[in-house]
Structures are given as structure tokens and as C-alpha cells.
C-alpha atoms as a PDB file:
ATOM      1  CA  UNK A   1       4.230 -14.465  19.880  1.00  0.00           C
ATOM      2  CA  UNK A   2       4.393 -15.235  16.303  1.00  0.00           C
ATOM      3  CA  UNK A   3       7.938 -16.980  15.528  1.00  0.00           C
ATOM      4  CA  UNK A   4       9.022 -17.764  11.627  1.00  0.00           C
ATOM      5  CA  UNK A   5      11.745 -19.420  10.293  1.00  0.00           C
ATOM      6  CA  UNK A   6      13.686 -17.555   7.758  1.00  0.00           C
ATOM      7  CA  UNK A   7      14.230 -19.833   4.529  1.00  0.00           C
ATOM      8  CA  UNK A   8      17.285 -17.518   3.249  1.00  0.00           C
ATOM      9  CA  UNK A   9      19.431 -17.928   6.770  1.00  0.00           C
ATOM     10  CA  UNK A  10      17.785 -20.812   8.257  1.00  0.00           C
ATOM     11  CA  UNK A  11      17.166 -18.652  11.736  1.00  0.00           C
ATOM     12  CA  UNK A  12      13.748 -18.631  13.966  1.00  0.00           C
ATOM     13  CA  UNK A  13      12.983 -15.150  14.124  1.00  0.00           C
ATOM     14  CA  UNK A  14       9.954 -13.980  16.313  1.00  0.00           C
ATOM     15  CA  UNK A  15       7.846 -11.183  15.175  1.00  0.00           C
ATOM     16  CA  UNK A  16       9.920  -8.163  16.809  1.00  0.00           C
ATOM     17  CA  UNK A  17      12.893  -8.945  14.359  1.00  0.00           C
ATOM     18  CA  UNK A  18      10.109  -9.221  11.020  1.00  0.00           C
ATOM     19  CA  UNK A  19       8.610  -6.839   9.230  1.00  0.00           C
ATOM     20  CA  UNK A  20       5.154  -7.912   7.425  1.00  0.00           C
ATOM     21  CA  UNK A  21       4.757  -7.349   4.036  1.00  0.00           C
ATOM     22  CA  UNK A  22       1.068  -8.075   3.211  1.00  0.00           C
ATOM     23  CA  UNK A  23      -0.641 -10.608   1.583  1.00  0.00           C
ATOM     24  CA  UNK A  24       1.524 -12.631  -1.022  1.00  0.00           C
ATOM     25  CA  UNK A  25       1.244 -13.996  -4.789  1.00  0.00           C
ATOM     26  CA  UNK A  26      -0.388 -11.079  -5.799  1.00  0.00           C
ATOM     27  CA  UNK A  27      -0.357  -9.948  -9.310  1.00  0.00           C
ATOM     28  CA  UNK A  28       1.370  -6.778  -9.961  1.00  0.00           C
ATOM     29  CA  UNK A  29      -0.685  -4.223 -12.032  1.00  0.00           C
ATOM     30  CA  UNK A  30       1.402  -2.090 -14.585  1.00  0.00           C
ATOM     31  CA  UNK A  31       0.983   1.114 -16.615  1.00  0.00           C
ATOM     32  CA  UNK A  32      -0.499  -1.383 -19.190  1.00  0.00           C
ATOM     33  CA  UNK A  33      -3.243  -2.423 -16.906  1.00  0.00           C
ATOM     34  CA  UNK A  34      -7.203  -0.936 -16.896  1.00  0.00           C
ATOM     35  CA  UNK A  35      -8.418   1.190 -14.071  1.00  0.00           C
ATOM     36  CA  UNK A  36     -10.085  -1.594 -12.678  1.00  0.00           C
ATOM     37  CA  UNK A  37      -7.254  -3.918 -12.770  1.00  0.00           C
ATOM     38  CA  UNK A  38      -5.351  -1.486 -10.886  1.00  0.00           C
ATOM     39  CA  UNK A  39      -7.466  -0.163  -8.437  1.00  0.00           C
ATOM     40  CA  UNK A  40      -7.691  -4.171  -7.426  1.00  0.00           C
ATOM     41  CA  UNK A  41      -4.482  -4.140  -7.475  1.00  0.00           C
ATOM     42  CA  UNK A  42      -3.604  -1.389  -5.053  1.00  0.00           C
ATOM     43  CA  UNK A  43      -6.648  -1.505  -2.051  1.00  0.00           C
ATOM     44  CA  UNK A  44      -8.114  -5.147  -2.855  1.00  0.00           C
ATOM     45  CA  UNK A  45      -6.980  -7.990  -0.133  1.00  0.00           C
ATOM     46  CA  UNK A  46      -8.045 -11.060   1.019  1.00  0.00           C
ATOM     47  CA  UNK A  47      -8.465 -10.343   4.914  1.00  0.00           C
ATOM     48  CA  UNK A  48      -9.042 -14.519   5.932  1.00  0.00           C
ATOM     49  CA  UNK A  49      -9.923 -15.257   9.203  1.00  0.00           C
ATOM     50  CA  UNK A  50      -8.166 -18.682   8.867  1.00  0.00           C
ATOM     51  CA  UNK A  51      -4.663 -19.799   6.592  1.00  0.00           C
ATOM     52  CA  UNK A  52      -3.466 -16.961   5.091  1.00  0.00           C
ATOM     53  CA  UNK A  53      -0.211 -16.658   3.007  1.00  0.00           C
ATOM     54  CA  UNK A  54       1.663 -13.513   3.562  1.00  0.00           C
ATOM     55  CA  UNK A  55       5.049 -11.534   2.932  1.00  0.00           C
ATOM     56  CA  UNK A  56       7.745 -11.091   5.641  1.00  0.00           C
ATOM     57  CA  UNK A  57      10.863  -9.721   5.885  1.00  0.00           C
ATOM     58  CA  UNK A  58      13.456 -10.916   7.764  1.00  0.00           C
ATOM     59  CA  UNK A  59      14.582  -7.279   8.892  1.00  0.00           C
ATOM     60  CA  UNK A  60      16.559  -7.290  11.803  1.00  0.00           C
ATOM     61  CA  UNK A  61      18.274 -10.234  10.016  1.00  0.00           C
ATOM     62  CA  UNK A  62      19.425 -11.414   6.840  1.00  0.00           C
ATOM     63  CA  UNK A  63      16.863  -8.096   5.016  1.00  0.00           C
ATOM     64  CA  UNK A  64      15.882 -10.985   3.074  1.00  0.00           C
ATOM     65  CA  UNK A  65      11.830 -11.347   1.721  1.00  0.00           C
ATOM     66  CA  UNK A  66       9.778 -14.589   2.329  1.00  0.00           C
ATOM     67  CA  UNK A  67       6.464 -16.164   2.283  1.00  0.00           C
ATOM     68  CA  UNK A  68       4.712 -17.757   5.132  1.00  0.00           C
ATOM     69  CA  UNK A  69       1.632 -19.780   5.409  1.00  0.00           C
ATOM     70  CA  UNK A  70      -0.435 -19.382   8.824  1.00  0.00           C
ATOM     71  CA  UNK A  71      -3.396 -19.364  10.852  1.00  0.00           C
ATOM     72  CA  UNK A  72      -4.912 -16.019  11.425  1.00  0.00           C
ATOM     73  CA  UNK A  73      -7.069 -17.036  13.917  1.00  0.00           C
ATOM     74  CA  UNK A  74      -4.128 -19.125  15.963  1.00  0.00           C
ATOM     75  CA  UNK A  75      -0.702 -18.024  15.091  1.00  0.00           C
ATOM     76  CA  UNK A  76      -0.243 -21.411  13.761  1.00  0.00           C
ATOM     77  CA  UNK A  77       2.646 -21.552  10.999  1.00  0.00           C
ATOM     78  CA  UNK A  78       2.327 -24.102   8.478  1.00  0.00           C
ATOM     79  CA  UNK A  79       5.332 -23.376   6.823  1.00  0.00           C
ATOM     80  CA  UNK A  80       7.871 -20.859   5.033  1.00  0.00           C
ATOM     81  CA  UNK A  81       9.495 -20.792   1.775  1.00  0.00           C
ATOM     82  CA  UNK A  82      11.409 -17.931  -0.832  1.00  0.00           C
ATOM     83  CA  UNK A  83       9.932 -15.135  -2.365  1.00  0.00           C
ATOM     84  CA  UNK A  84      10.442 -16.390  -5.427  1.00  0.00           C
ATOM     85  CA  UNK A  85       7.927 -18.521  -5.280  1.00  0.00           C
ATOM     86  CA  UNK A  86       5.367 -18.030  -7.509  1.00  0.00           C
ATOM     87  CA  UNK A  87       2.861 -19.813  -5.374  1.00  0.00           C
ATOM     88  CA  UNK A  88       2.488 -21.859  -2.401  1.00  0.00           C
ATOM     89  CA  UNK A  89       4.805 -25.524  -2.888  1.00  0.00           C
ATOM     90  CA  UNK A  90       3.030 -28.941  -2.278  1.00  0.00           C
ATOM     91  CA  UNK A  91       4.591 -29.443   1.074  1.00  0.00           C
ATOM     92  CA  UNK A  92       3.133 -26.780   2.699  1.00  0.00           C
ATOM     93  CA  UNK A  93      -0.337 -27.461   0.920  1.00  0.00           C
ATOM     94  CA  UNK A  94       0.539 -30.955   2.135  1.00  0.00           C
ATOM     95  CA  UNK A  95       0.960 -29.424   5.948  1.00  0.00           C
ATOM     96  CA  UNK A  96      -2.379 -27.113   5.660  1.00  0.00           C
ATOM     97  CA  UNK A  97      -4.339 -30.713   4.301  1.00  0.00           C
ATOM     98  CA  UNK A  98      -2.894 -32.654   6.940  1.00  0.00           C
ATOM     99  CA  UNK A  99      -3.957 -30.144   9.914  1.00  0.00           C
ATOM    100  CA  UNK A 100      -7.039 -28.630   8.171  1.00  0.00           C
ATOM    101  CA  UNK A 101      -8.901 -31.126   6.234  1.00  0.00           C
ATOM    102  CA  UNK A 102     -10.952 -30.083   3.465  1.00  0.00           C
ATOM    103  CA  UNK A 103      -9.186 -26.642   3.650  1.00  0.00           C
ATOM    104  CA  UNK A 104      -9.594 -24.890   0.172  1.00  0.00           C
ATOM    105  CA  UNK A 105      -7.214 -21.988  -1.102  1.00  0.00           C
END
């Protein structure tokens, strides 16, 4: 069973009290955007079979939103941090390095 740490309340939740959210540090698309753009926007993922960084929320919880880095193919979590992170920090980089060398994002 997948269990995450929530970075807003500090609790390990496992994967009945989460809700996912998709991939994360996407770029939103706006009315100002091209077709294209958009379209990528809205039906485009990556789909990794490997570390993936995704969206949770910590619904049965806190409600808060928060990133997590893990292994798609073993559950393995490298990590958690805010939402308002605009991408992944050097410690969990650091983590993925250390456990999957010559990983690249």
C-alpha cells in the first residue's frame, strides 16, 4: 500500500485517506494560449514507468495539496514537499541520485 507523508500536517497517510491529483509542475494553459498549447495542456501526460512526480491531496486529512516523488514501478517514495513548489527541491533530486544513479528528469 502506498503510504505518504503529508508536508502541511506532518502525518503518514496511506493511500485510502489521499486523493491523487495527476502529474505535477505542469504549466497551466490560459485563454491567451494557442490551440496547440492547450490541447497539450489538457490530454498530454507523462505516463513513466519509473520516478514520477505527482499531485496528492491529503483528503481525509488536513484537505491540503502536495507533491510527491515515487517509483511507479515499486511504490517507492523518494520524498514529499508543498505545492508551492515550483519544481522538485535538491533533496529529493539528491534521494532519486542516491537510489537511482544516472536517473534523468
Amino acid at each position: 500500500m502506498l503510504t505518504l507523508r503529508c508536508p502541511a500536517c506532518g502525518v503518514m497517510a496511506d493511500e485510502t485517506e489521499l486523493a491523487p491529483g495527476g502529474e505535477a509542475h505542469l504549466t497551466r494553459e490560459g485563454p491567451g494560449s494557442t490551440d496547440e498549447a492547450f490541447e497539450a495542456y489538457l490530454f498530454l501526460r507523462k505516463n513513466p514507468r519509473g520516478v514520477h512526480f505527482e499531485r496528492w491531496r491529503h483528503a481525509m486529512g488536513c484537505g491540503k495539496w502536495f507533491h510527491a516523488a515515487r517509483c511507479t514501478v515499486t511504490l517507492e517514495v523518494f520524498g514529499t514537499y508543498p505545492a508551492q513548489t515550483s519544481g522538485p527541491p535538491e533533496e529529493i533530486l539528491a534521494a532519486i541520485e542516491a537510489r537511482r544513479p544516472g536517473w534523468q528528469g
